[in-house]
C-alpha atoms as a PDB file:
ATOM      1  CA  UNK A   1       0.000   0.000   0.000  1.00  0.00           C
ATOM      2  CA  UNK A   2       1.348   3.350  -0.889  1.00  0.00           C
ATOM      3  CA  UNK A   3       1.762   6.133   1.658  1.00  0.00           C
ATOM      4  CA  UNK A   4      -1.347   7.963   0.632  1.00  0.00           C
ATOM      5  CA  UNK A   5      -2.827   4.825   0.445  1.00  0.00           C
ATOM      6  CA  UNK A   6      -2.563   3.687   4.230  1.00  0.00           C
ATOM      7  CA  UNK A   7      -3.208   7.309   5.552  1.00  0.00           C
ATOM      8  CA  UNK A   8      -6.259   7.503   3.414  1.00  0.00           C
ATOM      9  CA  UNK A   9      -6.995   4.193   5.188  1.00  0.00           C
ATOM     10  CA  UNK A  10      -6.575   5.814   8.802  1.00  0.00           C
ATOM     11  CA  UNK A  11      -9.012   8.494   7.442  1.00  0.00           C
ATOM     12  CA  UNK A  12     -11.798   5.715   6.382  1.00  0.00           C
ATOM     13  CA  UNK A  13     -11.365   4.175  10.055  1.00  0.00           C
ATOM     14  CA  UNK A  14     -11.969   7.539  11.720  1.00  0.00           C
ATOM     15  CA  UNK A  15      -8.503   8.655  11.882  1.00  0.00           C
ATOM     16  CA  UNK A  16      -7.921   5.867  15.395  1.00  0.00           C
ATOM     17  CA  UNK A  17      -4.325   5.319  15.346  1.00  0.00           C
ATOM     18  CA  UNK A  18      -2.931   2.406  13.998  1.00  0.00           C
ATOM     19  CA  UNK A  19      -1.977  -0.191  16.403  1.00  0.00           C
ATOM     20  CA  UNK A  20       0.847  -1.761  13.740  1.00  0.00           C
ATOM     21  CA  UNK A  21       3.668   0.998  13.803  1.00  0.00           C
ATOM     22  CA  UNK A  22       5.115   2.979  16.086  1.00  0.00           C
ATOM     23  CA  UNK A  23       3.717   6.354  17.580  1.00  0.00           C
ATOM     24  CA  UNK A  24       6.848   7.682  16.878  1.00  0.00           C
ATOM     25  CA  UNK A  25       7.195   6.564  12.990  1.00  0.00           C
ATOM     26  CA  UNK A  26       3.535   7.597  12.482  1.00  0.00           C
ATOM     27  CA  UNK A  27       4.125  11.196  13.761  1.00  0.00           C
ATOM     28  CA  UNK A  28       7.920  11.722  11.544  1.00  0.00           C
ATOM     29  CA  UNK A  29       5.668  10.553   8.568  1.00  0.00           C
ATOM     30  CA  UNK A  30       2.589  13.017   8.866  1.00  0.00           C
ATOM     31  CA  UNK A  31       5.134  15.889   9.961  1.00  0.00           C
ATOM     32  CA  UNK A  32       6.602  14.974   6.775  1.00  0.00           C
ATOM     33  CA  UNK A  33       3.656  15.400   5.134  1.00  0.00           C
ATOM     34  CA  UNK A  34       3.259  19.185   6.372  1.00  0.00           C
ATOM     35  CA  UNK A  35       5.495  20.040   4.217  1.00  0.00           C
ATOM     36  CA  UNK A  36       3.896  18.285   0.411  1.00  0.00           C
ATOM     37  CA  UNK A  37       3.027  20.239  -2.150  1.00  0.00           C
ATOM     38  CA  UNK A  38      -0.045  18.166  -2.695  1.00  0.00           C
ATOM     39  CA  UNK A  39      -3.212  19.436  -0.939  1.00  0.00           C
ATOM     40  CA  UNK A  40      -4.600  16.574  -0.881  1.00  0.00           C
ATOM     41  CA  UNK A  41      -1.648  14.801   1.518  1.00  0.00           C
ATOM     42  CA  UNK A  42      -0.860  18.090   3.335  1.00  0.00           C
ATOM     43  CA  UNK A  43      -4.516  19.519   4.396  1.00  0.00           C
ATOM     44  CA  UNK A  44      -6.515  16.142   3.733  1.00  0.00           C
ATOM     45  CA  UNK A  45      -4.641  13.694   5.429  1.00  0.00           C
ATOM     46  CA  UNK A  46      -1.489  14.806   7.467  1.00  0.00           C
ATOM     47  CA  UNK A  47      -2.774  18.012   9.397  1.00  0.00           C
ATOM     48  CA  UNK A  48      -6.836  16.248  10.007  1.00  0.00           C
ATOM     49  CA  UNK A  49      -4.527  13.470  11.930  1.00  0.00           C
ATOM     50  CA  UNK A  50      -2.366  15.478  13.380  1.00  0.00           C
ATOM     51  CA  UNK A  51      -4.783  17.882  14.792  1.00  0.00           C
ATOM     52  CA  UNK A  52      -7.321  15.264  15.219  1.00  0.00           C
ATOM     53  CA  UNK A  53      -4.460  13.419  17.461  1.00  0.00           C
ATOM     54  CA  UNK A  54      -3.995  16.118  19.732  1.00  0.00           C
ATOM     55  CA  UNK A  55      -6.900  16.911  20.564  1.00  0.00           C
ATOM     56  CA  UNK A  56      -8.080  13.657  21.205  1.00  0.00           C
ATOM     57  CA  UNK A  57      -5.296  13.374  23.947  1.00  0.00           C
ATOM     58  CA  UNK A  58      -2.845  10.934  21.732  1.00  0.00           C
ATOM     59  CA  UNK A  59       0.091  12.898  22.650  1.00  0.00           C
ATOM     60  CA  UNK A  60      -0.863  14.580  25.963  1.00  0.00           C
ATOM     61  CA  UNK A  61       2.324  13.119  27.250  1.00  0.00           C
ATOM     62  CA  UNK A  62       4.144  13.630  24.581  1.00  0.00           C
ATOM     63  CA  UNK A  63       2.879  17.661  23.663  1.00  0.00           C
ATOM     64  CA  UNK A  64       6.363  19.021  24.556  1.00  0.00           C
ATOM     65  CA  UNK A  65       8.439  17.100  22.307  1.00  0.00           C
ATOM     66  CA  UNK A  66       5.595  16.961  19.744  1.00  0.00           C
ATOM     67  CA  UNK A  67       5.711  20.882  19.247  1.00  0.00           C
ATOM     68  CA  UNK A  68       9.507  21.256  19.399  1.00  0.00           C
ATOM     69  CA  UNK A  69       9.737  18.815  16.410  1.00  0.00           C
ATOM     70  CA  UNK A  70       7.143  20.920  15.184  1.00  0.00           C
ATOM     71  CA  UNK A  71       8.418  23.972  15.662  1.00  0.00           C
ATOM     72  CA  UNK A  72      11.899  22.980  13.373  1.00  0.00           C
ATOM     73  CA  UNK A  73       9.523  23.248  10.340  1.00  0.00           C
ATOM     74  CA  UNK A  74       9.082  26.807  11.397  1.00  0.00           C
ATOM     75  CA  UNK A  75      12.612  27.091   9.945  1.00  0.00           C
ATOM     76  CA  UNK A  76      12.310  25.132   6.729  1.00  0.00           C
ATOM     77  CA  UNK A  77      13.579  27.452   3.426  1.00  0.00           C
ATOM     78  CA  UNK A  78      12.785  30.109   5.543  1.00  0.00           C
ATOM     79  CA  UNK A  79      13.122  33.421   3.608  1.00  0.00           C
ATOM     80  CA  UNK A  80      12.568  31.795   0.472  1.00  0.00           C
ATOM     81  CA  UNK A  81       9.452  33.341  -1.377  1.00  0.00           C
ATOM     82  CA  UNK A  82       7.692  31.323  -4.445  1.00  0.00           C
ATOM     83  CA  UNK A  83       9.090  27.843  -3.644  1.00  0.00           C
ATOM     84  CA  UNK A  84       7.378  24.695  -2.003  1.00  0.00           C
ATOM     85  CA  UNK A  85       8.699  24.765   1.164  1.00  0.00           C
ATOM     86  CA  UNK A  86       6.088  27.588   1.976  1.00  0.00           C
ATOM     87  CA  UNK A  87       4.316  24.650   3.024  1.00  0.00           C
ATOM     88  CA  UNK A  88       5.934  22.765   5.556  1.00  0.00           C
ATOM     89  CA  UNK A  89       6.390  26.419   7.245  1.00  0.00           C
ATOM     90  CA  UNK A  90       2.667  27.163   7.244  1.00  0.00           C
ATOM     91  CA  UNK A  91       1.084  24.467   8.623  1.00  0.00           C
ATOM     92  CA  UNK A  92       3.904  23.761  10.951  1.00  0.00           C
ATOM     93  CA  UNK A  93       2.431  26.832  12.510  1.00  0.00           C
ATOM     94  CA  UNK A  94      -0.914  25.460  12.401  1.00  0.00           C
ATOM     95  CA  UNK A  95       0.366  22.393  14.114  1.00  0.00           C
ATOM     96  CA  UNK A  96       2.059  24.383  16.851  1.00  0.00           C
ATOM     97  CA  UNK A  97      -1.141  26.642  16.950  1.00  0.00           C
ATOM     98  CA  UNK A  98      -3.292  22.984  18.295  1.00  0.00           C
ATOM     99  CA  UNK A  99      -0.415  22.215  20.385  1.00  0.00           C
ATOM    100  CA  UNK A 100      -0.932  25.446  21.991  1.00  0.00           C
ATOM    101  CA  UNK A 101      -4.691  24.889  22.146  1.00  0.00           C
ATOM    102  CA  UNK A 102      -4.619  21.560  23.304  1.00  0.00           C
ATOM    103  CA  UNK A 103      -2.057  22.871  26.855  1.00  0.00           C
ATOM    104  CA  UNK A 104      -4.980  26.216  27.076  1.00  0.00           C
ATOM    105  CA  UNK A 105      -7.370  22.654  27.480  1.00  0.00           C
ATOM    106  CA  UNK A 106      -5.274  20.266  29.449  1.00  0.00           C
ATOM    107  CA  UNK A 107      -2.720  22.690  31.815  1.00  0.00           C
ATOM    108  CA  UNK A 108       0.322  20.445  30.990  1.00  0.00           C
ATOM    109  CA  UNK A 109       2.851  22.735  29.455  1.00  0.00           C
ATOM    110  CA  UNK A 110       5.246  24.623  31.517  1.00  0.00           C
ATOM    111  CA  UNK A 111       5.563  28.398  31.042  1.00  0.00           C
ATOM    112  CA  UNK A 112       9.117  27.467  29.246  1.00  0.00           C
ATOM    113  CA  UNK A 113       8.226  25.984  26.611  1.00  0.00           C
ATOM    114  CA  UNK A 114       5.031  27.978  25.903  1.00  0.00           C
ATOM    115  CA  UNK A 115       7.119  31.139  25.889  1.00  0.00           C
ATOM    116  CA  UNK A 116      10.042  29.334  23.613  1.00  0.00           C
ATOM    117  CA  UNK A 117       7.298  28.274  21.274  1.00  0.00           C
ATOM    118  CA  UNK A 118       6.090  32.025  21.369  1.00  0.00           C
ATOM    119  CA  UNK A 119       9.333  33.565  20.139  1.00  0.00           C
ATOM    120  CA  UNK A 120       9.606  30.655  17.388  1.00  0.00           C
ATOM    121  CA  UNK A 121       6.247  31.684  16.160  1.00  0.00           C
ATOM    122  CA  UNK A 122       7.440  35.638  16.370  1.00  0.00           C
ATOM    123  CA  UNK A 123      10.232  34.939  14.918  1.00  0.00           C
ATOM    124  CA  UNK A 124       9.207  32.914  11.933  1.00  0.00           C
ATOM    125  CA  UNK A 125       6.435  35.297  11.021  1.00  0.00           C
ATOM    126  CA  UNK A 126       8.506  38.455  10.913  1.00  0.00           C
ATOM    127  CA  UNK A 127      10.797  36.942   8.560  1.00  0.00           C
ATOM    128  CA  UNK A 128       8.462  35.112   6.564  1.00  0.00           C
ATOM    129  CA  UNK A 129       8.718  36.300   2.844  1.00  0.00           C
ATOM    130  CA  UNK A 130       6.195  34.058   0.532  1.00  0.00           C
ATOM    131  CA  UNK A 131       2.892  36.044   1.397  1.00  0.00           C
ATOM    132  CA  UNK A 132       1.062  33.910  -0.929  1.00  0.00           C
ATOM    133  CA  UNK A 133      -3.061  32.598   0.127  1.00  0.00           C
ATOM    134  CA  UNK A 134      -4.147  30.503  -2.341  1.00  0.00           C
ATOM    135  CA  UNK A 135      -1.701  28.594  -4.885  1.00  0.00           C
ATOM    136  CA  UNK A 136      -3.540  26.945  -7.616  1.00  0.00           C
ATOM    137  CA  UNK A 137      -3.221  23.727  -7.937  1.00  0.00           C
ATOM    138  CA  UNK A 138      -1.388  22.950  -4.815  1.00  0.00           C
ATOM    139  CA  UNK A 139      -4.051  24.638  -2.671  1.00  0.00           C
ATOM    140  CA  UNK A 140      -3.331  26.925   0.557  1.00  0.00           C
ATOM    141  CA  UNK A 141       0.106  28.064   1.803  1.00  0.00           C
ATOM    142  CA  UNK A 142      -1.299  30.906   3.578  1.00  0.00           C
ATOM    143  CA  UNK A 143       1.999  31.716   5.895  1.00  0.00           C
ATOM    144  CA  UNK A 144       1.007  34.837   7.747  1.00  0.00           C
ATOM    145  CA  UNK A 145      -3.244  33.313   8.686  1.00  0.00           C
ATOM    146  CA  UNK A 146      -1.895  30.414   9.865  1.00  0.00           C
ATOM    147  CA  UNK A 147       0.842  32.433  12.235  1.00  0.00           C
ATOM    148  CA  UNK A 148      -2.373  34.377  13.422  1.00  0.00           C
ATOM    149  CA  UNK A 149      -3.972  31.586  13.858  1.00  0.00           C
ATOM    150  CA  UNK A 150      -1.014  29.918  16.175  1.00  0.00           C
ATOM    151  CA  UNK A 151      -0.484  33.523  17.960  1.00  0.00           C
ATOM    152  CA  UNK A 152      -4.358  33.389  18.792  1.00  0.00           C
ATOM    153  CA  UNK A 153      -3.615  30.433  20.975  1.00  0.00           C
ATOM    154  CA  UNK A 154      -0.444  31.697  22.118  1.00  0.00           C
ATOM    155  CA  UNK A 155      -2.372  34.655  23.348  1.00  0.00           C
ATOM    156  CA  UNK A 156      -4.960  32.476  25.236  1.00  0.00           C
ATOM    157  CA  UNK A 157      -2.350  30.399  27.514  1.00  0.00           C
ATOM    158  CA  UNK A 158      -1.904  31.285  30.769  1.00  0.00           C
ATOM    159  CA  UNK A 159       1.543  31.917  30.813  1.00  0.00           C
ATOM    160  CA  UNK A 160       1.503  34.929  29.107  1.00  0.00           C
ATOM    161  CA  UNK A 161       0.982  38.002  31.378  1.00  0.00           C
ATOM    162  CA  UNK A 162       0.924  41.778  29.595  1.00  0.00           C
ATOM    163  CA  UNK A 163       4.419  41.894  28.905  1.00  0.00           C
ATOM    164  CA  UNK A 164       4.040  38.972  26.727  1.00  0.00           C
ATOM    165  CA  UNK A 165       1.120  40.129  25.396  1.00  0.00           C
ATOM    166  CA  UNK A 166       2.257  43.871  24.595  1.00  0.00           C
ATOM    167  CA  UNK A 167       5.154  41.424  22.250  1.00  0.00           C
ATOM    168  CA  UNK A 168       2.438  39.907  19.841  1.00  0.00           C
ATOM    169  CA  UNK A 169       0.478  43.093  19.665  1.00  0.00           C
ATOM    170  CA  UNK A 170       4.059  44.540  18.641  1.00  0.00           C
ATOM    171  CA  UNK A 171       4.569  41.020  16.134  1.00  0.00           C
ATOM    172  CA  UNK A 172       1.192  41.888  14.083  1.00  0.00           C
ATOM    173  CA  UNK A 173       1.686  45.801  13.906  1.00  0.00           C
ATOM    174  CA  UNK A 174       5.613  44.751  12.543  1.00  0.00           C
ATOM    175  CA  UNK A 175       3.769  42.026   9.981  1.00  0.00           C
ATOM    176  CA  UNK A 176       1.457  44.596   8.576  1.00  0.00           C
ATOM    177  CA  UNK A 177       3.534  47.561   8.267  1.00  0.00           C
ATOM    178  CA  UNK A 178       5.799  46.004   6.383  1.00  0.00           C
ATOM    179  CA  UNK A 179       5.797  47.901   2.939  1.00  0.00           C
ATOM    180  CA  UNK A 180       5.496  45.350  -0.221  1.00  0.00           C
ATOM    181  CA  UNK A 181       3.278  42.602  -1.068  1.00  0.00           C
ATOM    182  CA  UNK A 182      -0.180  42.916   0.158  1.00  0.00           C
ATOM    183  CA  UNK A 183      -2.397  40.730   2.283  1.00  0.00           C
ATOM    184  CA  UNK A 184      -5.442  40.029   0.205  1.00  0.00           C
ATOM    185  CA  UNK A 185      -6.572  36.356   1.231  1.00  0.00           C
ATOM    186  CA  UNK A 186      -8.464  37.150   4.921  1.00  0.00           C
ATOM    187  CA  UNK A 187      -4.815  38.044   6.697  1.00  0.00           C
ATOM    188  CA  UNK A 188      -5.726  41.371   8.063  1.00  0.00           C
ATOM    189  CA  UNK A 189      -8.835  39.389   9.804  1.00  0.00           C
ATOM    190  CA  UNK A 190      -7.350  36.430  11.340  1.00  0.00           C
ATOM    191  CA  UNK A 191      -4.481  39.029  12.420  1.00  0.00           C
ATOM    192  CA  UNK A 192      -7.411  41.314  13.850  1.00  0.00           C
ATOM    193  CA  UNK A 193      -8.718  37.620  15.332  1.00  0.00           C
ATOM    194  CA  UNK A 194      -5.079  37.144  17.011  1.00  0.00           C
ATOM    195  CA  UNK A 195      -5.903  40.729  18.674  1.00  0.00           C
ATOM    196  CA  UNK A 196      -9.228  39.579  20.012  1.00  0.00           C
ATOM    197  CA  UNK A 197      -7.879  37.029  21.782  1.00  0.00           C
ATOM    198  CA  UNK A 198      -5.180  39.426  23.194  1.00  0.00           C
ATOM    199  CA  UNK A 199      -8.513  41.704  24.284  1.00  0.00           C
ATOM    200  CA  UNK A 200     -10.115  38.870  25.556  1.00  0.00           C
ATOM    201  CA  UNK A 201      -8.044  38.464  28.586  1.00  0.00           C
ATOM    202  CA  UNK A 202      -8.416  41.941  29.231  1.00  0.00           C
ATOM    203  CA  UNK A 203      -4.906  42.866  30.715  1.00  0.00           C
ATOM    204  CA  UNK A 204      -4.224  45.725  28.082  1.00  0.00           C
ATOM    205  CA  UNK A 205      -4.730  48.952  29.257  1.00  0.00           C
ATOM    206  CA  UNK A 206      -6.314  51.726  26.849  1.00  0.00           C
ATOM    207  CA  UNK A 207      -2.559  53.539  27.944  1.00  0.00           C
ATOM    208  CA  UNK A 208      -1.175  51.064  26.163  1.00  0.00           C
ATOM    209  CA  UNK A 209      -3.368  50.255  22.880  1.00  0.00           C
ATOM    210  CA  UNK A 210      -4.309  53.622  21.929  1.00  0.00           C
ATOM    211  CA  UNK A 211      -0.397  54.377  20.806  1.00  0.00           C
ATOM    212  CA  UNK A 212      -0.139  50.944  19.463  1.00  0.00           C
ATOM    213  CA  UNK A 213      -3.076  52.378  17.316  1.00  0.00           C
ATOM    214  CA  UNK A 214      -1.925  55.278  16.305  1.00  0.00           C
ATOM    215  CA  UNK A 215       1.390  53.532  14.866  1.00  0.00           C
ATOM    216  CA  UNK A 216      -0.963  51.507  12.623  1.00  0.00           C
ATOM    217  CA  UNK A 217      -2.732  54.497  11.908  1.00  0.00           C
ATOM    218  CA  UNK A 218       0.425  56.207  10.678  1.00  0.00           C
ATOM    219  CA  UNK A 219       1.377  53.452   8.836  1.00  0.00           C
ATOM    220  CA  UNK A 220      -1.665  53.662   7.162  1.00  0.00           C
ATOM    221  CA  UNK A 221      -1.571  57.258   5.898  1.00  0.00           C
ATOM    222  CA  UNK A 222       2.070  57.301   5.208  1.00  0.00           C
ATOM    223  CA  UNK A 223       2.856  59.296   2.278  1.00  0.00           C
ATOM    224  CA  UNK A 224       4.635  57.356  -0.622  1.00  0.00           C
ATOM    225  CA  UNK A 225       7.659  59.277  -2.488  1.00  0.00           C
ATOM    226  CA  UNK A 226       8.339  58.406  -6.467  1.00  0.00           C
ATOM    227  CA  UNK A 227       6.264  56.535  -8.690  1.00  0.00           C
ATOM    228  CA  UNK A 228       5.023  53.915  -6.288  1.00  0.00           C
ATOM    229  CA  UNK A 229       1.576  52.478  -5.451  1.00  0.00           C
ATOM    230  CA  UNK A 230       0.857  53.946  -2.296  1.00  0.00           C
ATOM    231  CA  UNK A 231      -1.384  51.046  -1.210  1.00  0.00           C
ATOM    232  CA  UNK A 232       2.084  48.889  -1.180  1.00  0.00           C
ATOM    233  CA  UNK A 233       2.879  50.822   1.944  1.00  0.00           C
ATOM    234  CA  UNK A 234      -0.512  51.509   3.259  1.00  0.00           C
ATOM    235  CA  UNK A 235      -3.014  48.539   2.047  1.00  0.00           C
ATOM    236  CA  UNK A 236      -2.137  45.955   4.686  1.00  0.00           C
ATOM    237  CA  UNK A 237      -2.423  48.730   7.584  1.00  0.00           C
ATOM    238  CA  UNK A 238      -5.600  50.073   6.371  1.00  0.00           C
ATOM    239  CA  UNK A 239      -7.579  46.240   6.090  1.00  0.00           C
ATOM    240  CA  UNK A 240      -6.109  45.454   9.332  1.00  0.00           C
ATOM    241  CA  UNK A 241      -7.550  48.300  10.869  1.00  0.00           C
ATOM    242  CA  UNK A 242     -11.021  48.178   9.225  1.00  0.00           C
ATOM    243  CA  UNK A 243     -11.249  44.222  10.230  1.00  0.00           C
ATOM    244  CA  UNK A 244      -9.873  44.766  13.888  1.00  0.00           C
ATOM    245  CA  UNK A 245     -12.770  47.691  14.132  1.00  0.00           C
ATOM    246  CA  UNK A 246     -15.468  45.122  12.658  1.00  0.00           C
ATOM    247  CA  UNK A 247     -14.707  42.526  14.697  1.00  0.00           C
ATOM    248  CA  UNK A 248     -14.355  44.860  18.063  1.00  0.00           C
ATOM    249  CA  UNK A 249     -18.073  45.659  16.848  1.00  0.00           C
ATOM    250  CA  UNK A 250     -18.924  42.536  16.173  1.00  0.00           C
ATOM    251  CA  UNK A 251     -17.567  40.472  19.025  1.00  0.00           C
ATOM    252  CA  UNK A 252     -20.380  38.334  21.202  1.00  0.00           C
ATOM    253  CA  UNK A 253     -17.500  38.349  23.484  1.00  0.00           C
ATOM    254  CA  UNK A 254     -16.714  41.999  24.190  1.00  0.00           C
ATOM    255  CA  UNK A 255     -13.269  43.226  25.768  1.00  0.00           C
ATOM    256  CA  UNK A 256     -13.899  45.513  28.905  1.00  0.00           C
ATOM    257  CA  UNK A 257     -12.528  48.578  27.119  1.00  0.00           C
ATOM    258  CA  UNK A 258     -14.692  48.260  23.745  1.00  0.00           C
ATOM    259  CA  UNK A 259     -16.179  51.792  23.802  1.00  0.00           C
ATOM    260  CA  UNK A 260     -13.342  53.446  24.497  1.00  0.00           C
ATOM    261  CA  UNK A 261     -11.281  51.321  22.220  1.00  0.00           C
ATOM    262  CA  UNK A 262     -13.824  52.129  19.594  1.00  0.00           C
ATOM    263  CA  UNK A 263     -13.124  55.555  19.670  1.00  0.00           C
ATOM    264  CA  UNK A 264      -9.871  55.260  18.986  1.00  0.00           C
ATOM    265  CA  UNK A 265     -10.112  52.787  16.018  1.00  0.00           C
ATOM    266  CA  UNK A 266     -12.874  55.192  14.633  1.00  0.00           C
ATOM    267  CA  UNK A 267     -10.199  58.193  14.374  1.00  0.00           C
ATOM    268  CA  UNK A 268      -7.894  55.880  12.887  1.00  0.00           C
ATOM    269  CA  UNK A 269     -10.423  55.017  10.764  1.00  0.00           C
ATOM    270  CA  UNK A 270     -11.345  58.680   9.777  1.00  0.00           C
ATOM    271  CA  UNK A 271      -7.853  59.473   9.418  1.00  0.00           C
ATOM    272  CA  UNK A 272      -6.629  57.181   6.770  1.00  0.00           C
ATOM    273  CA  UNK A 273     -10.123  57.038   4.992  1.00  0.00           C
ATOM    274  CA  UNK A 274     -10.559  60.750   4.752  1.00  0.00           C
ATOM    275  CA  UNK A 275     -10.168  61.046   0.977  1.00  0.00           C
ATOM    276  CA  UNK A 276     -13.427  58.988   0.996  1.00  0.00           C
ATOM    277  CA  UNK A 277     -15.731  61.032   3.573  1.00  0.00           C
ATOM    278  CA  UNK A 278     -17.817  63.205   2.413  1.00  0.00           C
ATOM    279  CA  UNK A 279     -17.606  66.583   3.910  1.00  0.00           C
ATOM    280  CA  UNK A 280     -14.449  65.679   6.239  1.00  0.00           C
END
């Protein structure tokens, strides 16, 4: 039976673990599989077992070593832009992101490793350079959503206290004022989802997020010298703000400072839309 064969086999039986190899073996081959340029092995049948694993309590014991081997994937062809190995970085970081989810479930991480697993994530997104979403025909790399994704878990564990959380409100403001390529596959709103989960534990003062703001805003009404499209410098600023002030709107689950949060998003807001309002 071919590899895709026997995991598409695990996926008929419900995706139980197969009792005739090793743990071990089984996990080196799906982490493997992170990294395939087919959709089909990467998103159909590696990360559903993987993720399916974890949070089924298969490697409760194991969730330390599971994420650092993880976690080296982060490093894979990293700073390489328009090659394959986009995908072994990605959903590495969607991997580490259930790892994370699964210790915010079970408590049985030590503040260590979440916090080592933090700057990895950090790290890897503010030097990740292929900003593609969608690739036809080898379907979703989608670097920088899948980094949000992992940070929103980050953001939930209990080991991170305001200092740590001030650091990943400073990661996405770095990721999307970075002039260049623009974010047009949903990244501004799963960053601006990363954020709510920051708000959520409501130990940011308004002291601190209204400057953090204001940066953004900035960013977003930079002025562009030469023959340039200012949106290269501005675009990814200006959707990230608009989705973090939807969603802050939006949110069932509202952070203790919304109105007065509001306020400041809605300045932003005026500020780098004011070629498009009418009498401002």
């Amino acid at each position: 039976m071919t590899t895709s064969g026997f995991w598409q086999q695990v996926q008929a039986d419900g995706l139980r673990v197969p009792a005739q190899r090793p743990l071990d073996d089984l996990t080196a081959e799906l982490t493997a599989m992170l990294g395939s340029p087919d959709p089909e092995t990467r998103d159909g049948l590696a990360y559903p077992a993987l993720a399916t694993w974890i949070h089924r309590g298969v490697y409760d014991d194991l969730l330390r070593g599971l994420g650092d081997g993880i976690a080296t994937g982060l490093l894979t062809g990293l700073g390489e832009s328009g090659t394959d190995s986009v995908f072994r970085r990605s959903w590495s970081a969607l991997v580490l992101g259930e790892c994370l989810a699964r210790d915010n479930e079970v408590l049985r991480l030590e503040a260590a490793t979440v916090l080592r697993w933090g700057d990895h994530l950090a790290t890897w997104l503010l030097r990740e350079q292929d900003l593609r979403g969608y690739v036809p025909g080898q379907g979703w790399a989608h670097a920088i959503a899948h980094g949000a994704d992992a940070l929103s878990q980050l953001a939930r564990s209990r080991h991170l206290e305001q200092p740590e959380l001030t650091a990943i409100l400073d990661v996405v403001a770095d990721r999307v004022t970075v002039p260049g390529a623009r974010l047009n596959s949903g990244e501004p709103d799963r960053l601006a989802t990363t954020v709510m989960a920051l708000l959520g534990r409501d130990l940011l003062p308004l002291s601190l997020l209204e400057p953090w703001v204001n940066r953004l805003r900035l960013a977003a009404t930079a002025r562009v010298a030469g023959d340039r499209d200012p949106y290269d410098a501005t675009g990814n600023a200006e959707a990230f703000l608009r989705a973090l002030h939807l969603q802050v709107v939006l949110s069932p689950q509202a952070p203790s400072l919304r109105a007065d949060l509001l306020l400041v998003l809605v300045d932003a807001l005026r500020a780098s839309n004011a070629r498009h309002l009418i009498g401002y």
